[in-house]
N, C-alpha and C. Protein backbone atom coordinates (compact mmCIF):
# COMPACT_ATOMS: atom_id res chain seq x y z
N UNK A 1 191.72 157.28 71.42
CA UNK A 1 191.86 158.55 72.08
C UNK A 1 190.50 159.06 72.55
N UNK A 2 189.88 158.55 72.21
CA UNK A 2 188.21 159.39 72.23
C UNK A 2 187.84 158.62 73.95
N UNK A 3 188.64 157.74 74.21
CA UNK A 3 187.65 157.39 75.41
C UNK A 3 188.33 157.70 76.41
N UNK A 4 190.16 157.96 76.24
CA UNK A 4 190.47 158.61 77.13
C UNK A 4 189.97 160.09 77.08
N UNK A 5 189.50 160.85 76.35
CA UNK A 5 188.71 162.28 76.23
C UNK A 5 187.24 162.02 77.25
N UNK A 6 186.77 161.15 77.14
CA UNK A 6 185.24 161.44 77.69
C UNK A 6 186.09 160.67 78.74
N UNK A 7 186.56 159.91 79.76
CA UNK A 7 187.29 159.52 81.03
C UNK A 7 187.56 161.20 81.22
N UNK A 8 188.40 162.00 80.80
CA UNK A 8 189.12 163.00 81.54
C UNK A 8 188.03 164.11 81.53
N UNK A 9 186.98 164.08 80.42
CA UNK A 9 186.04 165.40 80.47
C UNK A 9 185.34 164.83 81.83
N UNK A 10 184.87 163.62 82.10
CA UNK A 10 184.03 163.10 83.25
C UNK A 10 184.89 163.35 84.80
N UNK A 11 185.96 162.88 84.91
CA UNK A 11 186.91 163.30 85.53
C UNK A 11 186.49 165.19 85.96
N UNK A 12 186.41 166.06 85.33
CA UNK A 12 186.87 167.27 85.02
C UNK A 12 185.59 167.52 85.58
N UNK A 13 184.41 167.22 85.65
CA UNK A 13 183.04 167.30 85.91
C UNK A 13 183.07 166.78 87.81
N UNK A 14 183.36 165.73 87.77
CA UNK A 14 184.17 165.06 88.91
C UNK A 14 184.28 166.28 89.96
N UNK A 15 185.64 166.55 89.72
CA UNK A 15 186.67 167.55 90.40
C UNK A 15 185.88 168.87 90.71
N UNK A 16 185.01 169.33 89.39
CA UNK A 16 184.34 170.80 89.50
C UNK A 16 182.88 170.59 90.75
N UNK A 17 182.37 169.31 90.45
CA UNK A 17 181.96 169.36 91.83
C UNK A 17 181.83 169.17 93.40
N UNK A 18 183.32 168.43 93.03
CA UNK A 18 184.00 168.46 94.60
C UNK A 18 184.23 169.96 94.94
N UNK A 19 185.28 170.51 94.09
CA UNK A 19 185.37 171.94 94.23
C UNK A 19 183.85 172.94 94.79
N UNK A 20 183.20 172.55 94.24
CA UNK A 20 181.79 173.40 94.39
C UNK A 20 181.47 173.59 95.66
N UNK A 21 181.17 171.94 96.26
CA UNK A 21 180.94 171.45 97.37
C UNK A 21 181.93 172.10 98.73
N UNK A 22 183.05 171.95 98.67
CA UNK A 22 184.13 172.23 99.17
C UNK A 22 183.77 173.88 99.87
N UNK A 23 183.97 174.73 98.72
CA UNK A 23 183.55 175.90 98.78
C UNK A 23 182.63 176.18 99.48
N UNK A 24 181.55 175.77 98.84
CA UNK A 24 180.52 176.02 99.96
C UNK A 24 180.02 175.91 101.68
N UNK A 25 181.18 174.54 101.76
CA UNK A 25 180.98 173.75 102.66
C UNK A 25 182.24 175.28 104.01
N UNK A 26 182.79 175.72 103.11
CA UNK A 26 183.95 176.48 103.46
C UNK A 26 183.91 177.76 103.54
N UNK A 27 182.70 177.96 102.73
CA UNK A 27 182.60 179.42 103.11
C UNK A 27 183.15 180.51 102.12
N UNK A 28 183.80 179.58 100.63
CA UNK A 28 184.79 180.24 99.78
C UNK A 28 184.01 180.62 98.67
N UNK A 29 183.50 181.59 97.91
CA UNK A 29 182.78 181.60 97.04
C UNK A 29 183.27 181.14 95.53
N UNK A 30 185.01 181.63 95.84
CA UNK A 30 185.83 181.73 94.33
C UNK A 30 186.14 180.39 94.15
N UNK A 31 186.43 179.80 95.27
CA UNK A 31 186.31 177.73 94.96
C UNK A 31 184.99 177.35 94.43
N UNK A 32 183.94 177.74 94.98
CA UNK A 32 182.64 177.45 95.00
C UNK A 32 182.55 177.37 93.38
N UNK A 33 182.47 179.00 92.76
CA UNK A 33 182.60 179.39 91.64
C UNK A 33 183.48 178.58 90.46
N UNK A 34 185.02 178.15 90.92
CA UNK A 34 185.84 177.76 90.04
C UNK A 34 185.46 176.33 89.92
N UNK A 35 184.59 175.52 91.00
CA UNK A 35 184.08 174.37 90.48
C UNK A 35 183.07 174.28 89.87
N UNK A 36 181.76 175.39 89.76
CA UNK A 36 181.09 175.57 88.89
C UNK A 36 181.12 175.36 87.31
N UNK A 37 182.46 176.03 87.12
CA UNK A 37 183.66 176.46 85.58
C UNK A 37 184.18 175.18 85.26
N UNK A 38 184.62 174.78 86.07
CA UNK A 38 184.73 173.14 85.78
C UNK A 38 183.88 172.41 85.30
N UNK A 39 182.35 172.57 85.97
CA UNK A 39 181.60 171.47 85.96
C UNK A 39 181.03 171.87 84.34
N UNK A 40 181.11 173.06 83.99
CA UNK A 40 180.51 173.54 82.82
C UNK A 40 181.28 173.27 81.27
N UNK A 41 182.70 173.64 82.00
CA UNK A 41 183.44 173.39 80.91
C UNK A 41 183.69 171.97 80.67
N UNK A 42 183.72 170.80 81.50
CA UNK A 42 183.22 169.75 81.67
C UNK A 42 182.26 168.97 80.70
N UNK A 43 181.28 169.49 80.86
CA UNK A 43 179.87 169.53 80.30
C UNK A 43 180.68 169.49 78.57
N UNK A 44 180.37 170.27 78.38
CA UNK A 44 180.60 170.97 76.97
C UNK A 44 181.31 170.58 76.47
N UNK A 45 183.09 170.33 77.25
CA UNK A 45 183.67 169.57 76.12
C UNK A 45 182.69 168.06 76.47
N UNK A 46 182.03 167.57 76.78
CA UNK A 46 181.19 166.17 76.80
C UNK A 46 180.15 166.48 75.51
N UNK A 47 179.73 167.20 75.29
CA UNK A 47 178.78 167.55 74.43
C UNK A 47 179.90 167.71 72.84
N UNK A 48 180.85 168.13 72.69
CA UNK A 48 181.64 168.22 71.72
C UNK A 48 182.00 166.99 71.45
N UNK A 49 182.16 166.17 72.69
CA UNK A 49 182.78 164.72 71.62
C UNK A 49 181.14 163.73 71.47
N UNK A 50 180.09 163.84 71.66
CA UNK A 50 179.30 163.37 71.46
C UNK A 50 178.48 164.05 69.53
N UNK A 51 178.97 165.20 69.39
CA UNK A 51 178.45 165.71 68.59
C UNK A 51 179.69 165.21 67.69
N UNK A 52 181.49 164.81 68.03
CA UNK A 52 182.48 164.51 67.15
C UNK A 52 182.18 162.84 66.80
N UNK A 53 181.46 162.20 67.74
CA UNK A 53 180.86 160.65 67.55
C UNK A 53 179.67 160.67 66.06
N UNK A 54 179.00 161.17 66.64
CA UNK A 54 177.51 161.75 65.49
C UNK A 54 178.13 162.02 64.52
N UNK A 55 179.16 162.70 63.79
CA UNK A 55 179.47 162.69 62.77
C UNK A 55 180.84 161.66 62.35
N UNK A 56 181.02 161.05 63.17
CA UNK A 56 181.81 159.59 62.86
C UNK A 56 181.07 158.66 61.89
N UNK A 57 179.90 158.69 62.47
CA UNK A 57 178.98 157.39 62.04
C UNK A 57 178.32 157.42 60.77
């Protein structure tokens, strides 16, 4: 399960900066913004399963 988790958090990072791009490219700030939120929340859960690995070992 852990590697489909870091596939979908990477994925999720993915998407938030297409979104970003998009936005910007568009003129939309709240797309712009909501891929930001992605890319962050993204992030973090990436940082949670790296810190759930570290205490595997």
């Amino acid at each position: 399960m852990g590697h489909r988790d870091k596939a979908r958090n990477t994925v999720r990072v993915a998407k938030g900066k297409t979104k970003e791009v998009a936005g910007k490219i568009a003129g939309d700030e709240r797309l712009e913004a909501d891929g930001r939120t992605d890319q962050k929340l993204g992030h973090l859960m990436q940082a949670g399963e790296k810190v759930r690995d570290a205490f595997k070992e």
